[in-house]
PDB file of N, CA and C in Angstrom:
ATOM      1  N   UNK A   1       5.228   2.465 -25.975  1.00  0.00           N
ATOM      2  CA  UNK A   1       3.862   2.952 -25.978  1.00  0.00           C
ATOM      3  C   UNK A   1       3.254   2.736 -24.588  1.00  0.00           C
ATOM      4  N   UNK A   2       2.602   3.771 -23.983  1.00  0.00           N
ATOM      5  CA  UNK A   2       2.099   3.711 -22.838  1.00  0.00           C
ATOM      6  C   UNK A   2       0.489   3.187 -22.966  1.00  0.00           C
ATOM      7  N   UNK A   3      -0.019   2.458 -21.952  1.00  0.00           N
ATOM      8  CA  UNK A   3      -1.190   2.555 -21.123  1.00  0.00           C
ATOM      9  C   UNK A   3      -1.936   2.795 -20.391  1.00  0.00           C
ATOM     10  N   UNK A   4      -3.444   3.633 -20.612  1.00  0.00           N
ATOM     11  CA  UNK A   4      -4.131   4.643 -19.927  1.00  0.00           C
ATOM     12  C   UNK A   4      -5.153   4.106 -19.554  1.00  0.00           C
ATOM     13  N   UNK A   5      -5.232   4.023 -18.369  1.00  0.00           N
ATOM     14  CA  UNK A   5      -6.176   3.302 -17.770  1.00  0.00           C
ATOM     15  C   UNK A   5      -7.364   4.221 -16.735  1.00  0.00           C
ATOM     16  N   UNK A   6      -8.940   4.900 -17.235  1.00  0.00           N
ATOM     17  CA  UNK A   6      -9.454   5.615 -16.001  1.00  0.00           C
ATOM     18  C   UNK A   6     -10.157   4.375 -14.984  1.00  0.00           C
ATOM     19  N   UNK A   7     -10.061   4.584 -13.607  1.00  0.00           N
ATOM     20  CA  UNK A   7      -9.941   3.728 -12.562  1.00  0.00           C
ATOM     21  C   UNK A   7     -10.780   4.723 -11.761  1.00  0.00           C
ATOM     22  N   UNK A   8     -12.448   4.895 -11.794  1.00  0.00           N
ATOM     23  CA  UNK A   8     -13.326   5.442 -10.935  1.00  0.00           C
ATOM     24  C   UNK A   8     -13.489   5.161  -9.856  1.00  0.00           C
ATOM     25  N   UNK A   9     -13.079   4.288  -9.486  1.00  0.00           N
ATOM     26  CA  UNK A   9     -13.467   3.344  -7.923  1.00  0.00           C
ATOM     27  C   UNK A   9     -11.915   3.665  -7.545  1.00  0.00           C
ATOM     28  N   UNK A  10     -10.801   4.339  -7.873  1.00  0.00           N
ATOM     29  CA  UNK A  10      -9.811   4.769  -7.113  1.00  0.00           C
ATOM     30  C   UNK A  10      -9.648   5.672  -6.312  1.00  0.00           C
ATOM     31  N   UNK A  11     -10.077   5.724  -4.723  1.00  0.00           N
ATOM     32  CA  UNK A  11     -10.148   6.856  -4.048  1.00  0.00           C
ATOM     33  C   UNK A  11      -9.239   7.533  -3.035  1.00  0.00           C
ATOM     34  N   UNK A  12      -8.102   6.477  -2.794  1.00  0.00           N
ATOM     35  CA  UNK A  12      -7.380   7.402  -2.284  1.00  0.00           C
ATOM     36  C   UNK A  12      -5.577   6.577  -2.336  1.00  0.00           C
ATOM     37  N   UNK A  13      -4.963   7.443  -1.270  1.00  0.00           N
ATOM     38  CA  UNK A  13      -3.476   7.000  -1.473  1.00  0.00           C
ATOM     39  C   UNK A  13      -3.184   5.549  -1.541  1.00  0.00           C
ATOM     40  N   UNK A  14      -3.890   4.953  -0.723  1.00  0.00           N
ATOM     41  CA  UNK A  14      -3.960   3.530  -0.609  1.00  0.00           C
ATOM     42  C   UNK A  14      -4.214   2.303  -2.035  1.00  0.00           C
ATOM     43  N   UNK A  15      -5.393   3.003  -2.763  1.00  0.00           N
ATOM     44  CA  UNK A  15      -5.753   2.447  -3.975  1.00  0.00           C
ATOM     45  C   UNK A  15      -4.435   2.971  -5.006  1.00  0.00           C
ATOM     46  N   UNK A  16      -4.399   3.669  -4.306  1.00  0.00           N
ATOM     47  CA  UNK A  16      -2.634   4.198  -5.591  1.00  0.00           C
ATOM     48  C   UNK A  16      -1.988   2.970  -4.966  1.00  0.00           C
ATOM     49  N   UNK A  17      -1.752   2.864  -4.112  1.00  0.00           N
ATOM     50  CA  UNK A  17      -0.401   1.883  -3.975  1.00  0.00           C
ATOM     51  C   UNK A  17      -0.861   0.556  -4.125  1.00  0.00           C
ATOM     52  N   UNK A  18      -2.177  -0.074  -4.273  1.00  0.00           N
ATOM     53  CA  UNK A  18      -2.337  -1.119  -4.114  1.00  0.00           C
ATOM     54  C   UNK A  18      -2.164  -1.293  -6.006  1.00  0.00           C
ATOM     55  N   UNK A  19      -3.215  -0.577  -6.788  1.00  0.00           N
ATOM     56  CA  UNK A  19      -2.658  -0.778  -8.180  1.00  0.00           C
ATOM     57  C   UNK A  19      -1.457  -0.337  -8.678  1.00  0.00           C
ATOM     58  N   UNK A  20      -0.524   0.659  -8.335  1.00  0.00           N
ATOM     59  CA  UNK A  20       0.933   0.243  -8.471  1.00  0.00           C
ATOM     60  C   UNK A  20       2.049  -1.045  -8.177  1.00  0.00           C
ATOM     61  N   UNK A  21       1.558  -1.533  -6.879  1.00  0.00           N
ATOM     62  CA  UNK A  21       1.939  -2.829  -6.894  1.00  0.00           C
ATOM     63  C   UNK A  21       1.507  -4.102  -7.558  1.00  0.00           C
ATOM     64  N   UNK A  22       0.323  -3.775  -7.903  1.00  0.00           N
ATOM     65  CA  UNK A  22      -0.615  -4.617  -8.683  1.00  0.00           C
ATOM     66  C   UNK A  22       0.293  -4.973  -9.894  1.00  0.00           C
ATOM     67  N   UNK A  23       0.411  -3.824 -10.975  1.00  0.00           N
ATOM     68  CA  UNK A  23       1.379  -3.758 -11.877  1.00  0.00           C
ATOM     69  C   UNK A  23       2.542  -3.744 -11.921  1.00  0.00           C
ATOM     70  N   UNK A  24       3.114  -3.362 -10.807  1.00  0.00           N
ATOM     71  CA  UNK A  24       4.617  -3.892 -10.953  1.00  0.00           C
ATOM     72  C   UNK A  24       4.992  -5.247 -10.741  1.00  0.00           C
ATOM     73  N   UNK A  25       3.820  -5.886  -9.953  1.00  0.00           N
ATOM     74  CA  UNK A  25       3.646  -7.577 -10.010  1.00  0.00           C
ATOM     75  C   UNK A  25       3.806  -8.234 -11.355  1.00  0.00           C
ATOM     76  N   UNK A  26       3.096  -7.749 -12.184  1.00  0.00           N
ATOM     77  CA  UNK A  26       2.950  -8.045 -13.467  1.00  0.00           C
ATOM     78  C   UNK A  26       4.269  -7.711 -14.701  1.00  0.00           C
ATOM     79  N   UNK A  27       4.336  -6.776 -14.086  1.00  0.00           N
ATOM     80  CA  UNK A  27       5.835  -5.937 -14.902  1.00  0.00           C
ATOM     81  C   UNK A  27       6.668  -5.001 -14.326  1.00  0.00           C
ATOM     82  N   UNK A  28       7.652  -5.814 -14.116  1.00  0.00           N
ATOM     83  CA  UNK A  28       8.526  -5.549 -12.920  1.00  0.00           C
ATOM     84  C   UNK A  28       9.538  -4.461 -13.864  1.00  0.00           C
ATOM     85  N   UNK A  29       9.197  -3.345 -13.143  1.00  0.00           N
ATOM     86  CA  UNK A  29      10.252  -2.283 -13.328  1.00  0.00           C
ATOM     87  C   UNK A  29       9.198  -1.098 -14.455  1.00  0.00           C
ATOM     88  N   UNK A  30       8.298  -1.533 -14.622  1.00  0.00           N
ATOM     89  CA  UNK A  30       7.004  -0.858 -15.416  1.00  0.00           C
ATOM     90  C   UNK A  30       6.783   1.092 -14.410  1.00  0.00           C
ATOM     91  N   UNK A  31       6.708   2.077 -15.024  1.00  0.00           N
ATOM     92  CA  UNK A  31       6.731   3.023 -14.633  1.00  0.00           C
ATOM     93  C   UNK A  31       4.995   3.218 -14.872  1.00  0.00           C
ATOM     94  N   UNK A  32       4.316   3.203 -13.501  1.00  0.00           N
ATOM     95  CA  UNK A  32       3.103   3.950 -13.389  1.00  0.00           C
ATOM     96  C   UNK A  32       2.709   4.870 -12.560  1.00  0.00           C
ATOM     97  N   UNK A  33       2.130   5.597 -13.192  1.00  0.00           N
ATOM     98  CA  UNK A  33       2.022   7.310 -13.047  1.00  0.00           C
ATOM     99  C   UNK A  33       0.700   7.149 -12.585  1.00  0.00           C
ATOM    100  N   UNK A  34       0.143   7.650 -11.689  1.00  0.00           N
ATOM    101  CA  UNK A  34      -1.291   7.885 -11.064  1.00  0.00           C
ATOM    102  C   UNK A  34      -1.377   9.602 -10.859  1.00  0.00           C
ATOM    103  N   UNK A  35      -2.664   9.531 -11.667  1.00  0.00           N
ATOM    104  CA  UNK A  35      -3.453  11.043 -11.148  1.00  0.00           C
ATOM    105  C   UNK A  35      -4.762  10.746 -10.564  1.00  0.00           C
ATOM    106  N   UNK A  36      -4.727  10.853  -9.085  1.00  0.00           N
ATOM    107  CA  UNK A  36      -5.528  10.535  -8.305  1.00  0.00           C
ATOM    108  C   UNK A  36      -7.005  11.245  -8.560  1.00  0.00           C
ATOM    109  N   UNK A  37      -7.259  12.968  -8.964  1.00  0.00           N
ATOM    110  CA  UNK A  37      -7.928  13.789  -9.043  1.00  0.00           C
ATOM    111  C   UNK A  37      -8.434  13.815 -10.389  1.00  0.00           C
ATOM    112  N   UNK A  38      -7.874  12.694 -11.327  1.00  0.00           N
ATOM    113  CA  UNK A  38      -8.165  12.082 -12.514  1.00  0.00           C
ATOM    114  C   UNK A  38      -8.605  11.290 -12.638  1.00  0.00           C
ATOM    115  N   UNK A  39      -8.205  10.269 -11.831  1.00  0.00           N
ATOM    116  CA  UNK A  39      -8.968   8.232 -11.681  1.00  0.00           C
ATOM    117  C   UNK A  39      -8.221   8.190 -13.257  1.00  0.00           C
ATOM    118  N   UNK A  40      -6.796   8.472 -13.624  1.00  0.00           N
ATOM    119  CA  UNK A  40      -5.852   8.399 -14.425  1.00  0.00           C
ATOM    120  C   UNK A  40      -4.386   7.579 -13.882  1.00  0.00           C
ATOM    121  N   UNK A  41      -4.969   6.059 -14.739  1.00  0.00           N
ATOM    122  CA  UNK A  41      -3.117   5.604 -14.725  1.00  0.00           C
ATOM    123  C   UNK A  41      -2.888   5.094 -15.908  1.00  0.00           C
ATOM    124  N   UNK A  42      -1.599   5.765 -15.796  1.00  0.00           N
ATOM    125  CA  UNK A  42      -0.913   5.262 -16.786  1.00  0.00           C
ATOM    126  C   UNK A  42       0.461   4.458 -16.931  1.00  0.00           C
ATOM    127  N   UNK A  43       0.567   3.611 -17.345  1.00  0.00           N
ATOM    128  CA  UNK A  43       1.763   2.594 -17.778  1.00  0.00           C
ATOM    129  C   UNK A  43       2.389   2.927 -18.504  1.00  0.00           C
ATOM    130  N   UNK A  44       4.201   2.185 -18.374  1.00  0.00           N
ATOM    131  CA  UNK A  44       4.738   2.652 -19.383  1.00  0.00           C
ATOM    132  C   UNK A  44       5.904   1.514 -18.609  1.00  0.00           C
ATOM    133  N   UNK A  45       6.097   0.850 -19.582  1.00  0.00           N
ATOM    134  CA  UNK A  45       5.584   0.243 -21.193  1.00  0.00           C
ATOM    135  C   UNK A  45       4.112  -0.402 -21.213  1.00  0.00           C
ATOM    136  N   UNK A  46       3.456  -0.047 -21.919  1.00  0.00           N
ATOM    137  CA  UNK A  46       2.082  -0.465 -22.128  1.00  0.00           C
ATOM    138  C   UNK A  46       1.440  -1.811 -22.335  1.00  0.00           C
ATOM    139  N   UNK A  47       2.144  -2.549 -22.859  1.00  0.00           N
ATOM    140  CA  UNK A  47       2.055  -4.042 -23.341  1.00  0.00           C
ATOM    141  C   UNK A  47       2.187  -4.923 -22.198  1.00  0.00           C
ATOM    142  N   UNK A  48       2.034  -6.249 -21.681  1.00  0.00           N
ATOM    143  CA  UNK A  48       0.722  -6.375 -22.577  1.00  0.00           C
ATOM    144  C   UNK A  48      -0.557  -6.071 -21.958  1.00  0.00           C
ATOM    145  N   UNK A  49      -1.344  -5.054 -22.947  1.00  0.00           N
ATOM    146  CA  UNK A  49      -2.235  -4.143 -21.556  1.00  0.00           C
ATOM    147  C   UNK A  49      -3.109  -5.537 -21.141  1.00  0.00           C
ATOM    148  N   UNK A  50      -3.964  -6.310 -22.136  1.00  0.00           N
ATOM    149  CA  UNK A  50      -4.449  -7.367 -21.626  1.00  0.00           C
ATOM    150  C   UNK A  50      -4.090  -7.967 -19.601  1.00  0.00           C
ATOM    151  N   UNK A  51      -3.098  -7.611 -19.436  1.00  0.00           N
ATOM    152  CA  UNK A  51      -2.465  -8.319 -18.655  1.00  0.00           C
ATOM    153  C   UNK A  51      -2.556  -7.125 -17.368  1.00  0.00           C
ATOM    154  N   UNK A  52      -2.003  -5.909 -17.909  1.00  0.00           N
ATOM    155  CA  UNK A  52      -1.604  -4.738 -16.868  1.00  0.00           C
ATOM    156  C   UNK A  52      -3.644  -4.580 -16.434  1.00  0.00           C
ATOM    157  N   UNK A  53      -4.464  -4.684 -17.390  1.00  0.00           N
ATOM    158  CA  UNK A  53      -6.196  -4.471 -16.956  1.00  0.00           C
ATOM    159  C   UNK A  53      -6.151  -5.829 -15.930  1.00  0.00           C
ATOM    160  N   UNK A  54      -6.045  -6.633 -16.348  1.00  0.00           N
ATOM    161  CA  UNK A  54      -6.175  -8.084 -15.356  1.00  0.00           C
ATOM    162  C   UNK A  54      -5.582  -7.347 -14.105  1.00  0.00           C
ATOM    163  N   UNK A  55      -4.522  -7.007 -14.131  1.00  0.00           N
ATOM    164  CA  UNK A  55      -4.084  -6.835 -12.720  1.00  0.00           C
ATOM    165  C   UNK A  55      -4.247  -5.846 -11.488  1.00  0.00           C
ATOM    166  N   UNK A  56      -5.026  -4.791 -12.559  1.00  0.00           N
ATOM    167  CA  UNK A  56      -5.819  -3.819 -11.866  1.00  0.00           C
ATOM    168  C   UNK A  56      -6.951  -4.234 -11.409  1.00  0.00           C
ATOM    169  N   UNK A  57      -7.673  -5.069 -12.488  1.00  0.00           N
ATOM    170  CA  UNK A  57      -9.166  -5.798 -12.289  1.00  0.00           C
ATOM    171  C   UNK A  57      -8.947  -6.957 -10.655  1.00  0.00           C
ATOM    172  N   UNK A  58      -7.961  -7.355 -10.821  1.00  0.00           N
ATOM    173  CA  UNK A  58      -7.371  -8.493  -9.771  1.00  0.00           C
ATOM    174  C   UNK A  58      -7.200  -7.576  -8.051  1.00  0.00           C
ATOM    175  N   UNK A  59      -6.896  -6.464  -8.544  1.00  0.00           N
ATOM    176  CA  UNK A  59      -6.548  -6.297  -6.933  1.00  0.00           C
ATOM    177  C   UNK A  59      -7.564  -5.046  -6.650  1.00  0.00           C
ATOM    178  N   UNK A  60      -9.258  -5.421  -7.306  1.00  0.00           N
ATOM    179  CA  UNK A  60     -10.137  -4.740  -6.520  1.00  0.00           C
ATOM    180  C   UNK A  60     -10.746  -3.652  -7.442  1.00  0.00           C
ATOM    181  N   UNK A  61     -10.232  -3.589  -8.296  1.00  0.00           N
ATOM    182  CA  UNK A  61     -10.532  -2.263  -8.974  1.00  0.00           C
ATOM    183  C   UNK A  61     -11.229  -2.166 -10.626  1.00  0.00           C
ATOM    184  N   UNK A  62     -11.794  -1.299 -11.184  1.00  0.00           N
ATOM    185  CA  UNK A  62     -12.666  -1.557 -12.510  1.00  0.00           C
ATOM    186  C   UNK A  62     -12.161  -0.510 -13.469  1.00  0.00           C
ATOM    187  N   UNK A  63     -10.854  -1.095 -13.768  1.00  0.00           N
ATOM    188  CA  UNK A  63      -9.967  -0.375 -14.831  1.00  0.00           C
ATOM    189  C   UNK A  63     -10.936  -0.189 -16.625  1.00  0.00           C
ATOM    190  N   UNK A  64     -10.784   1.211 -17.017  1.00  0.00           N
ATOM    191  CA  UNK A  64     -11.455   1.687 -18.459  1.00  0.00           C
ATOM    192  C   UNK A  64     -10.210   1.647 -19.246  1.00  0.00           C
ATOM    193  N   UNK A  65     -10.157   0.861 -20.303  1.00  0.00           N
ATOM    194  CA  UNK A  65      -9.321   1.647 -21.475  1.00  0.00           C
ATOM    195  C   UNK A  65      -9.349   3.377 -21.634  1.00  0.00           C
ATOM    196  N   UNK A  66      -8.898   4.019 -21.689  1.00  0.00           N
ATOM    197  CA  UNK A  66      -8.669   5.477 -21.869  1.00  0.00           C
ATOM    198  C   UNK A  66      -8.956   5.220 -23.375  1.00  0.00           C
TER     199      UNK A  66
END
């Protein structure tokens, strides 16, 4: 099960890579998909989102449950 996260304060290539690393910190080998023109990420595997929001929240950013 995946996790959808909208991320408004994500504005450019940079904020992609900083919350991709963010989460792969957290869950190593975790596939996240960014749609930049969306303020859309999504995880996969989703669990534990508790953890994947912390780590978005952690490196700057104000992750929404989708």
């Amino acid at each position: 099960m995946s996790a959808v996260f909208i991320v408004n304060d994500m504005t450019c290539g940079h904020c992609v890579k900083a919350i991709t690393n963010a989460v792969q910190a957290v869950l190593p080998g975790a596939s996240v998909e960014v749609d930049l023109a969306r303020h859309e990420v999504k995880v996969e595997p989703g669990e534990p989102r508790a953890a994947i929001e912390a780590a978005i929240r952690d490196a700057g950013y104000d992750p929404k449950v989708k």
